[in-house]
Protein backbone atom coordinates (compact mmCIF):
# COMPACT_ATOMS: atom_id res chain seq x y z
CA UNK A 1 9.74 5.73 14.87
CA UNK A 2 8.81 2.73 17.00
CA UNK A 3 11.98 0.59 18.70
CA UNK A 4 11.54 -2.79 16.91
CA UNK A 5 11.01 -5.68 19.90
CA UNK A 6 12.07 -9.15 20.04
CA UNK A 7 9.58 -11.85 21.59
CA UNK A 8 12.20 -13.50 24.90
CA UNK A 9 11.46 -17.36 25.97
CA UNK A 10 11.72 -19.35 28.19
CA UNK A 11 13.15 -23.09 27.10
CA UNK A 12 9.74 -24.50 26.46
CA UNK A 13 9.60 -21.89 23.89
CA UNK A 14 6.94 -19.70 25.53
CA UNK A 15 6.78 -16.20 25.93
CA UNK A 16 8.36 -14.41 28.93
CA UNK A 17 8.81 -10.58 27.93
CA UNK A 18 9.80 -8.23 25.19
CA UNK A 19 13.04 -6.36 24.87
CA UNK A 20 14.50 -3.73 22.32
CA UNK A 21 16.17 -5.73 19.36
CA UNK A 22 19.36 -3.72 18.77
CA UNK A 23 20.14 -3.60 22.17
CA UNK A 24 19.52 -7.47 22.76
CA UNK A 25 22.36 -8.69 20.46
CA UNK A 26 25.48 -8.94 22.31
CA UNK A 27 27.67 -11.55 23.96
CA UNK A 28 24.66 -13.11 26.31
CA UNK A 29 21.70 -12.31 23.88
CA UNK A 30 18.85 -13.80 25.89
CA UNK A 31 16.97 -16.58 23.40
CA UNK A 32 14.22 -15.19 21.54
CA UNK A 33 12.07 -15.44 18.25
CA UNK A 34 13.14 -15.69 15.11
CA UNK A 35 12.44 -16.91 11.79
CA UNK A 36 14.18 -17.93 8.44
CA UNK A 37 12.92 -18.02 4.92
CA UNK A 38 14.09 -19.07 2.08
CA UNK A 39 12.44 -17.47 -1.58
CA UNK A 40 11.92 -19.83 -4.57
CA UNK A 41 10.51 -19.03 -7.80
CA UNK A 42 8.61 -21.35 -10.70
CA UNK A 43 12.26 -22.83 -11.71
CA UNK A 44 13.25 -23.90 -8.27
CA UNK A 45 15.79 -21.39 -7.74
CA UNK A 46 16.46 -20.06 -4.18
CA UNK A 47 16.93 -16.41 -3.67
CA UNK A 48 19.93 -16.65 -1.95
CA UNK A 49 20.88 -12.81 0.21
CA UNK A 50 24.35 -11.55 1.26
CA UNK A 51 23.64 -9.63 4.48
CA UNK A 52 24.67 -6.01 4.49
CA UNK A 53 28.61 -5.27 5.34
CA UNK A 54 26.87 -2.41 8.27
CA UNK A 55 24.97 -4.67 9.95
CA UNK A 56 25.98 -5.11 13.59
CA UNK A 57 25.68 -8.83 14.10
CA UNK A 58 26.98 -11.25 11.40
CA UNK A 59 28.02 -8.71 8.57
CA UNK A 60 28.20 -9.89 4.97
CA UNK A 61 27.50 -13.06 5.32
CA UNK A 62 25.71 -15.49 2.59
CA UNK A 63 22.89 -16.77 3.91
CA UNK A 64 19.00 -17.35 2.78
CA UNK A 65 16.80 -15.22 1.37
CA UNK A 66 15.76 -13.41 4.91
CA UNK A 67 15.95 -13.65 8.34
CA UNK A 68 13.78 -11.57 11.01
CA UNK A 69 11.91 -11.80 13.97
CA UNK A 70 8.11 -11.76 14.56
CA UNK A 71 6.61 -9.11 16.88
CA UNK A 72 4.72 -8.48 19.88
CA UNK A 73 1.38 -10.87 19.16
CA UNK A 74 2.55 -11.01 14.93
CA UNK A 75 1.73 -14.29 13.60
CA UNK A 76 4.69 -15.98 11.18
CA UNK A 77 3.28 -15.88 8.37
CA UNK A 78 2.93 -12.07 8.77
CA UNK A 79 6.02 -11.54 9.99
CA UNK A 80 7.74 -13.44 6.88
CA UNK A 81 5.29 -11.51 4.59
CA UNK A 82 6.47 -8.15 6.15
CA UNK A 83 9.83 -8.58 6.11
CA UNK A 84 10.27 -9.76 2.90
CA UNK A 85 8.76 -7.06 1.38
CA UNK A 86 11.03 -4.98 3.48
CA UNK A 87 14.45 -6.25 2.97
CA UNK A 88 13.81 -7.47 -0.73
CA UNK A 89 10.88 -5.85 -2.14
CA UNK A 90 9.24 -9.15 -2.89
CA UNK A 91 5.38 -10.28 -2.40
CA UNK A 92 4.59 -14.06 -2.16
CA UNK A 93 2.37 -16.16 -3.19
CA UNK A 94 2.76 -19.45 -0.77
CA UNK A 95 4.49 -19.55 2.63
CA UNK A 96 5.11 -23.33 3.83
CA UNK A 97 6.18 -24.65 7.19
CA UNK A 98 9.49 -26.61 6.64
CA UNK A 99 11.41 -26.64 9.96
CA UNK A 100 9.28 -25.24 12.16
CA UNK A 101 11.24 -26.78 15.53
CA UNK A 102 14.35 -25.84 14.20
CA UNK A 103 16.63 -23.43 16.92
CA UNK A 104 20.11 -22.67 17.04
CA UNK A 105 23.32 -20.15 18.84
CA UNK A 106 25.89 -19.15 17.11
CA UNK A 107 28.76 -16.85 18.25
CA UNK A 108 29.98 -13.88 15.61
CA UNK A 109 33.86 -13.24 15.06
CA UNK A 110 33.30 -10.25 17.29
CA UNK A 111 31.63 -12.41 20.51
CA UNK A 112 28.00 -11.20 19.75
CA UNK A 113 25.71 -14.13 20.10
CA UNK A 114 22.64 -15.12 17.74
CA UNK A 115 20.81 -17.51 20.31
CA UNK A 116 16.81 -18.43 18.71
CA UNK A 117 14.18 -20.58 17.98
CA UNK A 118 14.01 -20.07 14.23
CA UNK A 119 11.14 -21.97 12.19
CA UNK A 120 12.07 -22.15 9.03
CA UNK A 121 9.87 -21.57 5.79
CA UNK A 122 9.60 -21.63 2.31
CA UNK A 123 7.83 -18.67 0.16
CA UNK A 124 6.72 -19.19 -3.46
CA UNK A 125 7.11 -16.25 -6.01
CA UNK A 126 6.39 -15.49 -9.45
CA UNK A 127 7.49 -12.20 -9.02
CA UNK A 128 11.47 -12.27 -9.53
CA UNK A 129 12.04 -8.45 -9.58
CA UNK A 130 13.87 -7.23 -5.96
CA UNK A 131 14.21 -3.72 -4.36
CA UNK A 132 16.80 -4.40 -1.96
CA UNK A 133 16.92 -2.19 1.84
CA UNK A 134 20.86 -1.94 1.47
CA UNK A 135 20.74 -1.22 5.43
CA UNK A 136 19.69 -5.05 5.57
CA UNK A 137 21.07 -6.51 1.86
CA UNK A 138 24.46 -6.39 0.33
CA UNK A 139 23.53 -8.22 -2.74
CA UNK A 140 20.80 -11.05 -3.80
CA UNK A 141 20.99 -13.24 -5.99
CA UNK A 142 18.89 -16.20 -7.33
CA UNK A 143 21.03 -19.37 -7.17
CA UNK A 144 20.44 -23.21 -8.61
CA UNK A 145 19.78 -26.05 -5.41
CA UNK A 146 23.48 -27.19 -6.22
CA UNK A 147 24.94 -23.81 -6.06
CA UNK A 148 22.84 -23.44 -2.54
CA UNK A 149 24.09 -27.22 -1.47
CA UNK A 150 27.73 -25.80 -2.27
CA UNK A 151 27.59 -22.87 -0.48
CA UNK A 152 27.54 -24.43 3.15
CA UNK A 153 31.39 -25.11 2.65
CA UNK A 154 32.01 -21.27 1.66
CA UNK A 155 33.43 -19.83 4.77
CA UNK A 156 31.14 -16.83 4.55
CA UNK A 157 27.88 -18.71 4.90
CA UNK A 158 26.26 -17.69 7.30
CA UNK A 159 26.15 -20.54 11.20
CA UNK A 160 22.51 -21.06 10.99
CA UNK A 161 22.46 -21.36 6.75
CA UNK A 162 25.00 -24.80 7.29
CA UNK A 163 22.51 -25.90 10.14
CA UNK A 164 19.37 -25.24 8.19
CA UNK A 165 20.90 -26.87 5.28
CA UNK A 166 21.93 -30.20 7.15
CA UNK A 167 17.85 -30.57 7.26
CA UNK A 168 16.96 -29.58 4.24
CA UNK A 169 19.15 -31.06 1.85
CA UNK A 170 17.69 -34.26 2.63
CA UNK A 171 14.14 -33.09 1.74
CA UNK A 172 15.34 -32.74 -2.00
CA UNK A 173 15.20 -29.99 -4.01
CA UNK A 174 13.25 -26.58 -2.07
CA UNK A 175 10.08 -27.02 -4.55
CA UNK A 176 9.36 -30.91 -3.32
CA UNK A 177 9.85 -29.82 0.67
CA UNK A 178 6.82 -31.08 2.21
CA UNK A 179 4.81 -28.86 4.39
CA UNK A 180 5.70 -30.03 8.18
CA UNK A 181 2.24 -28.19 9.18
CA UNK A 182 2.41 -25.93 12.31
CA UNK A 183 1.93 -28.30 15.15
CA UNK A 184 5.88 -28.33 15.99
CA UNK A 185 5.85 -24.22 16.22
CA UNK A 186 6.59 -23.00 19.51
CA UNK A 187 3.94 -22.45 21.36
CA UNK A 188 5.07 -18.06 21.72
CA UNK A 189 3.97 -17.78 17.93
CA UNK A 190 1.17 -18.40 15.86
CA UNK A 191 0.78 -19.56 12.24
């Protein structure tokens, strides 16, 4: 089995190296690649994750429907597609570009640092039906806009779900975001 690599830049968002993902995540994780999606079917509901109470950074924390981080030379959408299917068992039929300049650091209770430049999409299913990794997934659930809206004052949502949030809500409701196109990606990562 391959060790999974992160994608390190530089602050004009560019790529400067690759490093070993586990072993990354600490107290001075060097910024890197990321991305954040967030699952909505035909109703408009959000598939809305709880991350698993084993993993290392940020354990059991509600956040969106998946978080990961786009390989060596992997496009987004790929990466997105990839994990999904992964962590949740789900296949999509849309991904969008909603926040793609959208970056962030947060600091876990135990001093490990999440420290990325995160686009942030949207993926369209018709498929509801999950098979969660329960290495990566405590529990998913699909949740209403207001119950996702509420959420950001729970004290176990996860630093970058608030953040994300404070741009979205004011897009409206996750099925009306508009498509923010790929111009504002950085430039280490590729539709």
């Amino acid at each position: 089995m391959s060790v999974e690599e992160i994608v390190l830049l530089n602050e004009a968002d560019e790529a400067i190296g690759t490093a070993p993902k586990l072993s990354s995540h600490h107290a001075h994780t060097p910024y890197h690649l990321a991305f954040s999606s967030y699952v909505v079917n035909p109703e408009g509901k959000v598939l809305i994750t709880r991350r698993a109470l084993s993993k290392r950074t940020f354990p059991g924390v509600w956040t969106g429907s998946c978080c990961g981080h786009p390989g060596p030379g992997e496009g987004l959408r790929d990466a997105v597609a990839r994990r999904l299917r992964d962590e949740l068992g789900v296949t999509v039929d849309t991904i969008t570009s909603v926040l793609p300049g959208f970056r962030y650091r947060a600091t876990a209770a135990d001093g490990t640092v999440e420290h990325e430049r995160c686009p942030v999409v949207r993926a369209t299913t018709s498929r509801t039906s999950l098979a969660l990794d329960p290495d990566e997934v405590e529990e998913a659930r699909w949740w209403t806009w207001e119950e996702c809206v509420a959420l950001v004052d729970h004290p176990d949502s996860s630093p970058w779900y608030r953040l994300q949030m404070a741009e979205l809500v004011p897009l409206g409701p996750p099925l009306e975001w508009p498509d923010a196109g790929v111009a504002d990606l950085p430039p280490a990562l590729t539709w």
